[in-house]
Structure formats: structure tokens, C-alpha cells
C-alpha atoms as a PDB file:
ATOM      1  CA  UNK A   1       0.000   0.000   0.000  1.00  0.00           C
ATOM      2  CA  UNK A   2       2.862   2.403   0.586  1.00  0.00           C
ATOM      3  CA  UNK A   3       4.558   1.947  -2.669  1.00  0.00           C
ATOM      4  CA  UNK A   4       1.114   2.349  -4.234  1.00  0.00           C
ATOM      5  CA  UNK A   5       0.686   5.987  -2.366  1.00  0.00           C
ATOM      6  CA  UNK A   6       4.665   6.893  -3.251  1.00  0.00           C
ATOM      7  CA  UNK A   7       3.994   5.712  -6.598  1.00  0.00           C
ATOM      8  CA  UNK A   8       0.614   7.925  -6.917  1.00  0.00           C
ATOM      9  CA  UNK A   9       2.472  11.226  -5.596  1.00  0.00           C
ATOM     10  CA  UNK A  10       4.976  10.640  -7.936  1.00  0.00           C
ATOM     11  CA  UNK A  11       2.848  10.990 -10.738  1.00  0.00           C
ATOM     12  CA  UNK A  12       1.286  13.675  -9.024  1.00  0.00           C
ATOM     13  CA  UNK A  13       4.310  15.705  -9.326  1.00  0.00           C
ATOM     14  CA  UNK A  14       5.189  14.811 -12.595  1.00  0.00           C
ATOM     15  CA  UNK A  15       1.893  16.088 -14.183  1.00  0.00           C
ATOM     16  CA  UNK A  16       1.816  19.216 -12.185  1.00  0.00           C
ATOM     17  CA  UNK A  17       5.425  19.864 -13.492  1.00  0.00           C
ATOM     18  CA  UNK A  18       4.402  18.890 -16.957  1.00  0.00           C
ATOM     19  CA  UNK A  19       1.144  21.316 -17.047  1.00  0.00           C
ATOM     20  CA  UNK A  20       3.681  24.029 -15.370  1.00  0.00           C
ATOM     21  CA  UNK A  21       5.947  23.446 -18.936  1.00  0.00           C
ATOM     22  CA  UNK A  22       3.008  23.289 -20.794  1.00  0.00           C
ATOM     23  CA  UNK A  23       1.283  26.338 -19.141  1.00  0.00           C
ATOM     24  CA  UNK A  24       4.749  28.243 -19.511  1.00  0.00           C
ATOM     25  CA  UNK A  25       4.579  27.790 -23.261  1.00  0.00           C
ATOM     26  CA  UNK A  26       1.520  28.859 -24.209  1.00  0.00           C
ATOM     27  CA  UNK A  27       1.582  31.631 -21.819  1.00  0.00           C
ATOM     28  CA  UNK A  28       4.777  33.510 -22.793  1.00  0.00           C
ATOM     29  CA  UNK A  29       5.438  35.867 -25.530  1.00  0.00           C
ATOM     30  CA  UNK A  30       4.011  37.937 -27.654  1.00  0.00           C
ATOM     31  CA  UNK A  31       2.751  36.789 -31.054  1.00  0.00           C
ATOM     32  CA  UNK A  32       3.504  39.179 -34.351  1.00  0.00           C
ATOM     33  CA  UNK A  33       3.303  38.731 -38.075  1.00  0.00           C
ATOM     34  CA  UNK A  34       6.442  38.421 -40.151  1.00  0.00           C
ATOM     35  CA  UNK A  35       6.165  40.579 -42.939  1.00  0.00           C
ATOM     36  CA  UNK A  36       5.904  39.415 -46.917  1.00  0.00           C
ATOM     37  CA  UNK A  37       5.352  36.362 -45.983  1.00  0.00           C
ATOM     38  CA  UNK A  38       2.744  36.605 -43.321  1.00  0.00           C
ATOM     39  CA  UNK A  39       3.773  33.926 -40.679  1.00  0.00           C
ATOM     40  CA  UNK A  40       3.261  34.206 -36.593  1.00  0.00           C
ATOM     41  CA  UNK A  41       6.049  34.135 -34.280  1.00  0.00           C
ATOM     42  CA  UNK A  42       5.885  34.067 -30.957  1.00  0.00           C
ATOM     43  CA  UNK A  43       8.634  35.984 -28.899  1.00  0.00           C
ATOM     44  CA  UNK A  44       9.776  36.250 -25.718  1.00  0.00           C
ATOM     45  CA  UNK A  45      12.334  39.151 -25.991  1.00  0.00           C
ATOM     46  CA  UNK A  46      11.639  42.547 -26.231  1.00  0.00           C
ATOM     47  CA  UNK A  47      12.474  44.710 -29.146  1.00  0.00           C
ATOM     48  CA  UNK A  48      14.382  47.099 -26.724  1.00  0.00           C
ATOM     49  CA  UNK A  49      16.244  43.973 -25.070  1.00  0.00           C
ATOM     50  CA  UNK A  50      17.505  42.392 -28.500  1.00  0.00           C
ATOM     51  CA  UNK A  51      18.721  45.391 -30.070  1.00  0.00           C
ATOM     52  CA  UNK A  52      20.298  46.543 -27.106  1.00  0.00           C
ATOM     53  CA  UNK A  53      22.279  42.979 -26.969  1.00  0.00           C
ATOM     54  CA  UNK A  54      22.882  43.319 -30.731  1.00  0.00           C
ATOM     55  CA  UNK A  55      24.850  46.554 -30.217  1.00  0.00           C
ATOM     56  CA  UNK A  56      27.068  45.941 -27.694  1.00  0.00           C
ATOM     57  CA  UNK A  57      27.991  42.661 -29.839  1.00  0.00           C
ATOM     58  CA  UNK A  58      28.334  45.017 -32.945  1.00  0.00           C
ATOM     59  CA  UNK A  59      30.102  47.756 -30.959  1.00  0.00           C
ATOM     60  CA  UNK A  60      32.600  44.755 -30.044  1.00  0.00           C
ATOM     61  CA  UNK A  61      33.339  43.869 -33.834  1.00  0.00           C
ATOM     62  CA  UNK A  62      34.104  46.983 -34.842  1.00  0.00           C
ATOM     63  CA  UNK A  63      36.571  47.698 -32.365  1.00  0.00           C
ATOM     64  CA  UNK A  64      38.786  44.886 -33.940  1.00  0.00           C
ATOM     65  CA  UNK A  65      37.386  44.634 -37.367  1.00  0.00           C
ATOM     66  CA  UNK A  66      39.103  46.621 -40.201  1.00  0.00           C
ATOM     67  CA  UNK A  67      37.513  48.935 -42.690  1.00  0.00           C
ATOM     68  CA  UNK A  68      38.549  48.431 -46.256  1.00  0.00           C
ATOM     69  CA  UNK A  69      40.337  51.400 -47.711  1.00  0.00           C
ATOM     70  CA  UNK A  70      39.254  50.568 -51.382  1.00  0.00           C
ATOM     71  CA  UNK A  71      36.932  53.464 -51.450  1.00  0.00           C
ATOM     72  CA  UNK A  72      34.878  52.473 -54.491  1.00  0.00           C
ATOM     73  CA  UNK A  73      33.593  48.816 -53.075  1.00  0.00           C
ATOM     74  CA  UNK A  74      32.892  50.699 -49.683  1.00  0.00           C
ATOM     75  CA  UNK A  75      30.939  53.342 -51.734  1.00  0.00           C
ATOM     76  CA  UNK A  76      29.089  50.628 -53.687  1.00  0.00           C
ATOM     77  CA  UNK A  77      28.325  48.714 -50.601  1.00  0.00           C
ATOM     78  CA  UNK A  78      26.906  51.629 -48.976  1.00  0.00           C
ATOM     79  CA  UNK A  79      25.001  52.878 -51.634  1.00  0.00           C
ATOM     80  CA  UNK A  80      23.350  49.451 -52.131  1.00  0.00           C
ATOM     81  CA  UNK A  81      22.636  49.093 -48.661  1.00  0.00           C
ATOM     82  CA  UNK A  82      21.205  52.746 -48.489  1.00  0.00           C
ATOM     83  CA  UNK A  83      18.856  51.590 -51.809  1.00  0.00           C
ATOM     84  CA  UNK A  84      17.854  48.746 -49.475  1.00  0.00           C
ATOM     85  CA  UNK A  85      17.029  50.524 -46.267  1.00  0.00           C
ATOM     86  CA  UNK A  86      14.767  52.861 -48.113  1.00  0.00           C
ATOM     87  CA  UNK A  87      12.809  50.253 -49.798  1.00  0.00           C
ATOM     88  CA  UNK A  88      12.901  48.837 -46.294  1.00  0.00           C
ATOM     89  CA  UNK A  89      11.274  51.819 -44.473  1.00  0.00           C
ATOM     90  CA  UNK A  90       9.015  52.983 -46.983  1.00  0.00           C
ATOM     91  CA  UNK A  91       7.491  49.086 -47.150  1.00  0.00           C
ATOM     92  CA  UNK A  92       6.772  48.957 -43.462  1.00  0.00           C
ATOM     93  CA  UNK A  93       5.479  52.693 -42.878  1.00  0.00           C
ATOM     94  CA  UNK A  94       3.490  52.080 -46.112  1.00  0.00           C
ATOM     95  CA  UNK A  95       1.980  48.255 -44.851  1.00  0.00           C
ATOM     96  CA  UNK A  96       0.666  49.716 -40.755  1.00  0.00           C
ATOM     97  CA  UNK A  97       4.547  48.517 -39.611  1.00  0.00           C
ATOM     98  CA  UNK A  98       5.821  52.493 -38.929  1.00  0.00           C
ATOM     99  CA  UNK A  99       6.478  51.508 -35.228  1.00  0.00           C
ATOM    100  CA  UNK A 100       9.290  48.805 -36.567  1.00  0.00           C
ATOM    101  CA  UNK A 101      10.671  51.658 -38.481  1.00  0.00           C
ATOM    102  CA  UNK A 102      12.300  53.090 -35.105  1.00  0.00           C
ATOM    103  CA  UNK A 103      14.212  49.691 -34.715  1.00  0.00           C
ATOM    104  CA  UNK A 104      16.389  50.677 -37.281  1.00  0.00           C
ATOM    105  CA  UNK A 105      19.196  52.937 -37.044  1.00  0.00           C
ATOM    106  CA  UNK A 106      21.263  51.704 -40.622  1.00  0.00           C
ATOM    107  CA  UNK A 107      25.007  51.638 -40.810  1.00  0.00           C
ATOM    108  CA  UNK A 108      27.270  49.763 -43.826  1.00  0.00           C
ATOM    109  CA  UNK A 109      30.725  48.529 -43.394  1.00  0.00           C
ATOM    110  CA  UNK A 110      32.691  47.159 -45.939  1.00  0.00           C
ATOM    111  CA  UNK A 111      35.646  45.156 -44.091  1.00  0.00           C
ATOM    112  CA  UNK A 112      39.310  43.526 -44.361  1.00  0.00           C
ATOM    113  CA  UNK A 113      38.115  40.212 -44.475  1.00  0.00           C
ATOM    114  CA  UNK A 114      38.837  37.428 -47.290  1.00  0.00           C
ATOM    115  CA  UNK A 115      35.646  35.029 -45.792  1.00  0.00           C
ATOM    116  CA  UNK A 116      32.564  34.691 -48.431  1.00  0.00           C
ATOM    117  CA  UNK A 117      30.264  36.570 -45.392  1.00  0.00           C
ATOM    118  CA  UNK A 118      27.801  39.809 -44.742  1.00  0.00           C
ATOM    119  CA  UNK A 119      25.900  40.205 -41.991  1.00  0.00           C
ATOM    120  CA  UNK A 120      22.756  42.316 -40.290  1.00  0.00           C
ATOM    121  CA  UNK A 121      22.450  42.869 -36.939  1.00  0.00           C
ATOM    122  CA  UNK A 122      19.023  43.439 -35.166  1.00  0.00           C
ATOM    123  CA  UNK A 123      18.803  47.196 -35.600  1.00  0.00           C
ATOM    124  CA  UNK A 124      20.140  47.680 -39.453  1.00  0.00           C
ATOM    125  CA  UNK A 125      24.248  46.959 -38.471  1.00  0.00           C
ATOM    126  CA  UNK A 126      25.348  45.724 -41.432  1.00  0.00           C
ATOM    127  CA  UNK A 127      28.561  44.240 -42.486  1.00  0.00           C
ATOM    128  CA  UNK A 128      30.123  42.795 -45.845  1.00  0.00           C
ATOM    129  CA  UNK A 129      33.302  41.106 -45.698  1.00  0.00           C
ATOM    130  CA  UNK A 130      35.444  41.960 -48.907  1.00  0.00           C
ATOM    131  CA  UNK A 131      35.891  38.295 -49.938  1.00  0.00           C
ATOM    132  CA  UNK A 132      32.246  38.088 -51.191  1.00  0.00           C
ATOM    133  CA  UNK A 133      32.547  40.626 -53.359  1.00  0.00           C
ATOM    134  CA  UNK A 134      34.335  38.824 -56.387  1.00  0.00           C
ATOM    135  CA  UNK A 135      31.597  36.243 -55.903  1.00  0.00           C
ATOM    136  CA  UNK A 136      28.898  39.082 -56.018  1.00  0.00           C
ATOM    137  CA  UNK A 137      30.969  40.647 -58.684  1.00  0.00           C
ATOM    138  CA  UNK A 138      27.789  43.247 -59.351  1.00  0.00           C
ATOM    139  CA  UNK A 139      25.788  45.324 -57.439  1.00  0.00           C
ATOM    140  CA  UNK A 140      22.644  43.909 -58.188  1.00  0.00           C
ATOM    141  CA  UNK A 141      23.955  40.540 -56.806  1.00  0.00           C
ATOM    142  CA  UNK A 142      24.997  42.038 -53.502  1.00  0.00           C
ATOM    143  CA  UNK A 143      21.876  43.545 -53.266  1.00  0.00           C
ATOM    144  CA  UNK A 144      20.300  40.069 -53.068  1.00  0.00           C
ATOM    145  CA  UNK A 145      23.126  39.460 -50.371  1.00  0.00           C
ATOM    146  CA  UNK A 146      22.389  42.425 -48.087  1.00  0.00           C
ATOM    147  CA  UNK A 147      18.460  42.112 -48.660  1.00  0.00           C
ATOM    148  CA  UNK A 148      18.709  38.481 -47.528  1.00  0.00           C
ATOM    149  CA  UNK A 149      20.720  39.398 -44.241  1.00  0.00           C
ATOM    150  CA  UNK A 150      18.416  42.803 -43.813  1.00  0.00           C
ATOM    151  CA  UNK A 151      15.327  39.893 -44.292  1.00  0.00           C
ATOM    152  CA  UNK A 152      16.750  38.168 -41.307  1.00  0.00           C
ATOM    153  CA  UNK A 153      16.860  41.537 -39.246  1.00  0.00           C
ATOM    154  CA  UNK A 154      13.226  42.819 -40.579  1.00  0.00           C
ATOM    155  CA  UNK A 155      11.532  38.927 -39.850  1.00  0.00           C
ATOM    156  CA  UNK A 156      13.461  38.718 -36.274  1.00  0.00           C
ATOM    157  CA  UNK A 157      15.078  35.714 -36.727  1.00  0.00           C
ATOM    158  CA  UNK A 158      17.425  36.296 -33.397  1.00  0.00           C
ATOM    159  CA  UNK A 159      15.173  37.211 -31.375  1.00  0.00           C
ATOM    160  CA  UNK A 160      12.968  34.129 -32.695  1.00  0.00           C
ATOM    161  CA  UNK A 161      15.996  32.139 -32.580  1.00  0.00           C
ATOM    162  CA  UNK A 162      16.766  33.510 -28.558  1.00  0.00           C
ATOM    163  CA  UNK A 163      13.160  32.950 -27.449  1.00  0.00           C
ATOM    164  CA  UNK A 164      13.398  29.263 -28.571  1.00  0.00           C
ATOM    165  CA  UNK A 165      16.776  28.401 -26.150  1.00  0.00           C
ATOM    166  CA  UNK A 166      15.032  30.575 -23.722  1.00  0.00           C
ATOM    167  CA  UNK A 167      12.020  28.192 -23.936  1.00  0.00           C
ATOM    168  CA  UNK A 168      14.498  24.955 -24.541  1.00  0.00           C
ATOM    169  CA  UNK A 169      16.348  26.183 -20.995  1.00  0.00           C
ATOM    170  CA  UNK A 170      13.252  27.094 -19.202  1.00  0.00           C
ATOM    171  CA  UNK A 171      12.014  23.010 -20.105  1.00  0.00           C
ATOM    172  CA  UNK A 172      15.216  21.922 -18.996  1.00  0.00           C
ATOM    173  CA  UNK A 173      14.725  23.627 -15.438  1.00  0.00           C
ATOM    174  CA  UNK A 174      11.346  21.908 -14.999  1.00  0.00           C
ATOM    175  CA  UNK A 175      12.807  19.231 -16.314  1.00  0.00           C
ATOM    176  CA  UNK A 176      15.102  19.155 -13.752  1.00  0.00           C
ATOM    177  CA  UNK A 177      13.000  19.376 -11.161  1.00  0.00           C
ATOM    178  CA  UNK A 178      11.183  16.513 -12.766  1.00  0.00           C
ATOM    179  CA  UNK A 179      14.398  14.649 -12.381  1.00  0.00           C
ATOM    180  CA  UNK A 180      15.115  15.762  -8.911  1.00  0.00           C
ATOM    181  CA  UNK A 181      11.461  14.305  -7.678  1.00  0.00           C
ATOM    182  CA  UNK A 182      11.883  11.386  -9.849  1.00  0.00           C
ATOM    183  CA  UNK A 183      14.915  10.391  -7.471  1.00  0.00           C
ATOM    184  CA  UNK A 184      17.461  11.201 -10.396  1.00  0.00           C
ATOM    185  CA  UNK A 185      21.177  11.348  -9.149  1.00  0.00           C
ATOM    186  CA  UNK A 186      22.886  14.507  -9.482  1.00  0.00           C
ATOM    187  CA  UNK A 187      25.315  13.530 -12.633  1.00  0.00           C
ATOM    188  CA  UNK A 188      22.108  13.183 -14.334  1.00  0.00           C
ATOM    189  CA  UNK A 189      20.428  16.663 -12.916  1.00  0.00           C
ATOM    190  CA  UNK A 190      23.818  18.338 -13.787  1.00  0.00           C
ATOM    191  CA  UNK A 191      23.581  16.879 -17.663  1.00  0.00           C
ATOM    192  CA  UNK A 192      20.107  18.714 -17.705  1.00  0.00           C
ATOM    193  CA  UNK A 193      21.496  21.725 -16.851  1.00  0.00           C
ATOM    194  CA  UNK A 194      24.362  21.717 -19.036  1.00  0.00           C
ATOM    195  CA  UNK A 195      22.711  21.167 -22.079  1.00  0.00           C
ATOM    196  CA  UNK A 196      20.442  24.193 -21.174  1.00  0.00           C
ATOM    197  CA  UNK A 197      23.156  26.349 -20.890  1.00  0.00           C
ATOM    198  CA  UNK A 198      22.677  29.451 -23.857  1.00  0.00           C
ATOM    199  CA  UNK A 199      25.296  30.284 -26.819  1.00  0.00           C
ATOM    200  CA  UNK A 200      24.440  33.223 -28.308  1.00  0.00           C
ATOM    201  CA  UNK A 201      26.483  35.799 -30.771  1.00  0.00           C
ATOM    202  CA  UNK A 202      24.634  38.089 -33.410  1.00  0.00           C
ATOM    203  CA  UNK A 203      27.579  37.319 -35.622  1.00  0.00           C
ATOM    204  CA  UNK A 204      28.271  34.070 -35.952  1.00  0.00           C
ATOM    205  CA  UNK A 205      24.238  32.876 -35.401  1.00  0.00           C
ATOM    206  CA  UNK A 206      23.264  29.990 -37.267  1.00  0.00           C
ATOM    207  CA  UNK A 207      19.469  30.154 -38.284  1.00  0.00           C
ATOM    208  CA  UNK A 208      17.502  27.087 -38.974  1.00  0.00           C
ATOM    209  CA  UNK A 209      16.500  26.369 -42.680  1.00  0.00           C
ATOM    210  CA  UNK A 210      13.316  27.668 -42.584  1.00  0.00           C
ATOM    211  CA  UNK A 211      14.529  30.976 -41.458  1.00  0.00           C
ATOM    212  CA  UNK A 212      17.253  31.131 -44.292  1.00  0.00           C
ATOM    213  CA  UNK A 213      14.823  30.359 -46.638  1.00  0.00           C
ATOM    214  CA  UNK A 214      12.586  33.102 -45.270  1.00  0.00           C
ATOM    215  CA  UNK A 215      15.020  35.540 -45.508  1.00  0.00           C
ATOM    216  CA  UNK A 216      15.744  34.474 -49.035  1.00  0.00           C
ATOM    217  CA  UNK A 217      12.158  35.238 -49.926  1.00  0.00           C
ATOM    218  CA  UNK A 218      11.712  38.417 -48.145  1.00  0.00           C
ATOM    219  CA  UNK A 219      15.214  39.699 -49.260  1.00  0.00           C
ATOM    220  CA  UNK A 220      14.827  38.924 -52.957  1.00  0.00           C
ATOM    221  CA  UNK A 221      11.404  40.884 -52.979  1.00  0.00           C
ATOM    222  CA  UNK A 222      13.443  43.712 -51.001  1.00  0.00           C
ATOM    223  CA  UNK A 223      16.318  43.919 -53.909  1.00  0.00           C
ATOM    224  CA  UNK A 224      13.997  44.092 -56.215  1.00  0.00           C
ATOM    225  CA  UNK A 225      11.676  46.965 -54.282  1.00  0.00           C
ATOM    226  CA  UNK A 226      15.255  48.670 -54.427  1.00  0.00           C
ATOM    227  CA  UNK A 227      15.230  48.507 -57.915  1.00  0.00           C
ATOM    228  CA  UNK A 228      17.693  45.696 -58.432  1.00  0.00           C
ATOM    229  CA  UNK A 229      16.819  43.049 -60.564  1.00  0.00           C
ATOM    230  CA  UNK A 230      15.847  39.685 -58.584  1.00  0.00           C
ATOM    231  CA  UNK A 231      16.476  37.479 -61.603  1.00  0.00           C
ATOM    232  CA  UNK A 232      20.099  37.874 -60.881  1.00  0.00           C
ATOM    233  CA  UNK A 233      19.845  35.512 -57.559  1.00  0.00           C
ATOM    234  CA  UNK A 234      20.025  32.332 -59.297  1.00  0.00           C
ATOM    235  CA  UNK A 235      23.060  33.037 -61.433  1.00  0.00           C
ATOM    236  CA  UNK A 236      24.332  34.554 -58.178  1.00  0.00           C
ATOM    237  CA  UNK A 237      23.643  31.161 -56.234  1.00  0.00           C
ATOM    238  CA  UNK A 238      24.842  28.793 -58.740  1.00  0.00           C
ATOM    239  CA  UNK A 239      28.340  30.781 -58.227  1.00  0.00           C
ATOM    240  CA  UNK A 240      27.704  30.338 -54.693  1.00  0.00           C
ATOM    241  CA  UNK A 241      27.778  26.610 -54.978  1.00  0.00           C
ATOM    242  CA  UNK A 242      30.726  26.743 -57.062  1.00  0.00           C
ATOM    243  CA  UNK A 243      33.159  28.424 -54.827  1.00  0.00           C
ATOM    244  CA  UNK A 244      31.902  26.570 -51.605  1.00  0.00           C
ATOM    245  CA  UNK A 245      31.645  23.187 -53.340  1.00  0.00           C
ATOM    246  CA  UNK A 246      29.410  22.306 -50.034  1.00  0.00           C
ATOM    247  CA  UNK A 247      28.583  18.283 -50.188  1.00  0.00           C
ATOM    248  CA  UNK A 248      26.752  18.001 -46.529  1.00  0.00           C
ATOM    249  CA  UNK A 249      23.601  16.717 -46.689  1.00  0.00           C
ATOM    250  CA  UNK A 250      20.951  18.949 -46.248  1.00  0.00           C
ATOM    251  CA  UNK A 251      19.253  17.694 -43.288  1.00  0.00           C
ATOM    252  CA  UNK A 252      22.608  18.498 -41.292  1.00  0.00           C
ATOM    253  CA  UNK A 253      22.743  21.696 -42.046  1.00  0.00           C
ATOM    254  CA  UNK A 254      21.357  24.777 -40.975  1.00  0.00           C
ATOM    255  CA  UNK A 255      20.642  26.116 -44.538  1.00  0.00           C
ATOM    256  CA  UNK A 256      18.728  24.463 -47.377  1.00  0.00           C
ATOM    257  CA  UNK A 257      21.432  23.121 -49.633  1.00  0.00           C
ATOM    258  CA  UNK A 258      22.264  25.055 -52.972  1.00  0.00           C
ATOM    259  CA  UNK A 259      19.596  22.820 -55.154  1.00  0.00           C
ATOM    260  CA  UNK A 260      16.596  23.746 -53.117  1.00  0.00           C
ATOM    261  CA  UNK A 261      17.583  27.184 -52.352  1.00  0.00           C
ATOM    262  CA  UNK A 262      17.733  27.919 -56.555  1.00  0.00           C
ATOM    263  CA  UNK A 263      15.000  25.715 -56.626  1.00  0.00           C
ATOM    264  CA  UNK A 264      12.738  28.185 -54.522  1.00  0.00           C
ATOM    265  CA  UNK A 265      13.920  31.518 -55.895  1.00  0.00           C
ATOM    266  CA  UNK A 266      13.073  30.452 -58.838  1.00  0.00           C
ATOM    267  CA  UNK A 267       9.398  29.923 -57.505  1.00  0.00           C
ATOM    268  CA  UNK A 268       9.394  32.939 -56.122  1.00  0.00           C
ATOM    269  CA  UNK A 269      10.746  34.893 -58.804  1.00  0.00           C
ATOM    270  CA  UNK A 270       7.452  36.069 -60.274  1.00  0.00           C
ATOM    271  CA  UNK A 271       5.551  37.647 -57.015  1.00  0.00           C
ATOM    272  CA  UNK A 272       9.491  39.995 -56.502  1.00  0.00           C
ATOM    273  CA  UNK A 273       9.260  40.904 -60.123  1.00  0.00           C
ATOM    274  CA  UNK A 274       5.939  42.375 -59.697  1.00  0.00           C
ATOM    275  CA  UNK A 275       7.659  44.768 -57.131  1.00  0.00           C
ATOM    276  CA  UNK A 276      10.845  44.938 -60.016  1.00  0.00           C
ATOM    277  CA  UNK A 277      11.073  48.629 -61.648  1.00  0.00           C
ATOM    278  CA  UNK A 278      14.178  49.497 -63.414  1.00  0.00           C
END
């Protein structure tokens, strides 16, 4: 009868812990619309929060990053980011999103880099290392760069990506206690705890597939809203593919492998030319 009752609270516990995780994941967040392509996130950072992480990451960088002194690429990559930023802003005051507007406070860097890499920070930080640029070799190629990485920034991929190893570590707690009534030993609780542990760096985040592939539908529409022509993506990821000659399969890897990726700008390709003036 007494292993019957322990048994009985036990289960007891574990439910009301469960319901707690449960509870804490519906409860949490705030829910908004990603814009373009119209799907709900649910966050659990502030605005205010993530861009104030973002610049004290971006502040960092710069403090040890160098600026390229070729004056013409940092021109061009300014003046293709400022093309982009405008589009940007004038899309989201014109579609009820002015409020998002004040997020944004846009700076362009071209730097001494050789890596195939550009960047946007939460708040319009953006950076282009100078070894993309002979793979971008034209403007209107970087421009589907920089509006891919601005897509990431405009859709709130970080702080999507943050609220989901908040809600992972949060689990893991519960979990933990969950292990702790269970009669776990300590090794075990201390695994639990590990694992929850948070990573997180603006500049070297990894998004999941369906985020790059988000941001490679929003950004193509946002090149061409700049007035760059969107057709020149798939020329622009086939040389992709051919400098990074990337064989991993595409389930283990955080983007969508260079076949699917042309595969879906290509479907794309007629709703961005509709926004497409030269």
C-alpha cells in the first residue's frame, strides 16, 4: 500500500510539473506577423532587449574589425545598402509597420576580411566582408546578399531564434526538477542543466533552414523593391555553390542546400518581379 501511495504522488508531481511546462509555453510571448510572408512568431524578448544585446555585440566587432580602404567597393556597398534601407522603411510605414521603423538605425561597413560573409544585426548593423565581393561581382547581386541578411533583421530571426533556447532552458529547469522528484542522481540533474546552458552571438548565429529560406524570400522581394533586378539571384547562387563546393547533406545543415535554395527563388521569382522597376 505504501509503494502504491509513493507511486501515486509521484505521478502527481510529474503532471503538475508537466502542465507548469506546458502552461509556460503557451503563456509567454508575444505573437507578431512576419512581414511578406505573413507567418506568426511568438517571442519572448523585447524589441528594446535584443537590439540593445545586438549593439554591444556590434560595438565589439568593430573595435577589432578593419575597414577596407578601397573606397569604391565601400561606396558601392553603402550605396546598395542605403537603396535597401529605403525600400525597407518605406514598405513597413506604407503596410501599418511604422512603429518597426524606429528599430532601425542603418550603418554599412565594408571590411578587411577574405571570408565569403555579410551580416545584419538586429537594428540595421550591417557588415560585408570583402571576400564576397568577387563572388557578387555586381551590385545587383549584392543587393540580393544584403536584402537576404536585412530579411533576417526585418523577420526577427534572433530574437525568434533567442526565445526558442530561452524556452528549450526554461524546459530543462522543470525538467530538472522533474528529475530531482523522480529520485534522479545529481550527474544526471547536472547533464540537464548543461545542455540548457545558452550560446548566443549576433555574428556568428546559425538560423535554422526555414529561417534562411525566409530571408531568401523576403530579401529577394526587397532587392527588387530597391530597384535591383531579382532574376540575378540564381546566377548569383549557382556561383555560390561553385566556390563553396558544399557536399553536406541537407538535413545536417542549418541552410537548405544550394539545389533547393535555386530551386525556390526560382518559384518565387514572379511575385518579386511584380515589385521589379528598373
Amino acid at each position: 500500500m505504501k509503494e502504491i501511495i509513493i507511486n501515486e504522488k509521484m505521478r502527481n508531481i510529474r503532471f503538475f510539473l508537466v502542465s507548469m511546462v506546458a502552461a509556460l509555453m503557451v503563456s509567454c510571448g508575444t505573437t507578431s506577423t512576419v512581414p511578406i510572408t505573413g507567418r506568426q512568431q511568438t517571442l519572448m524578448v523585447s524589441d528594446g532587449e535584443v537590439l540593445s544585446l545586438a549593439n554591444q555585440q556590434y560595438q565589439e566587432f568593430m573595435k577589432t574589425a578593419k575597414k577596407s580602404t578601397n573606397t569604391k567597393n565601400t561606396a558601392m556597398v553603402q550605396r546598395v545598402g542605403q537603396k535597401l534601407a529605403t525600400a525597407v522603411t518605406n514598405y513597413l510605414r506604407n503596410n501599418g509597420l511604422a512603429s518597426e521603423v524606429n528599430n532601425f538605425a542603418w550603418e554599412f561597413n565594408l571590411v578587411q576580411d577574405q571570408q565569403v560573409n555579410a551580416w545584419c544585426m538586429p537594428g540595421g548593423k550591417i557588415v560585408v566582408y570583402e571576400g564576397l565581393l568577387p563572388i557578387t561581382q555586381d551590385e545587383s547581386s549584392l543587393a540580393i546578399v544584403l536584402g537576404h541578411e536585412i530579411a533576417h533583421a526585418v523577420a526577427k530571426h534572433s530574437a525568434e531564434q533567442l526565445s526558442t533556447q530561452m524556452r528549450q532552458q526554461y524546459g530543462m529547469q522543470i525538467g530538472t526538477a522533474i528529475a530531482g522528484a523522480l529520485g534522479m542522481g545529481q550527474n544526471t540533474q547536472s547533464i540537464v542543466q548543461a545542455v540548457a546552458a545558452l550560446n548566443f552571438n549576433f555574428g556568428n548565429l546559425k538560423y535554422s533552414r526555414n529561417h534562411e529560406s525566409e530571408a531568401d524570400h523576403m530579401g529577394l522581394i526587397f532587392a527588387a523593391m530597391a530597384g535591383y533586378d531579382p532574376q540575378v539571384a540564381v546566377t548569383f547562387w549557382q556561383r555560390m555553390a561553385a566556390a563553396s563546393n558544399n557536399q553536406t547533406a541537407e538535413f545536417m545543415s542549418d541552410h537548405p542546400s544550394d539545389a533547393t535554395r535555386i530551386k525556390q527563388i526560382q518559384g518565387w521569382m514572379p511575385e518579386a518581379l511584380k515589385y521589379y522597376k528598373k
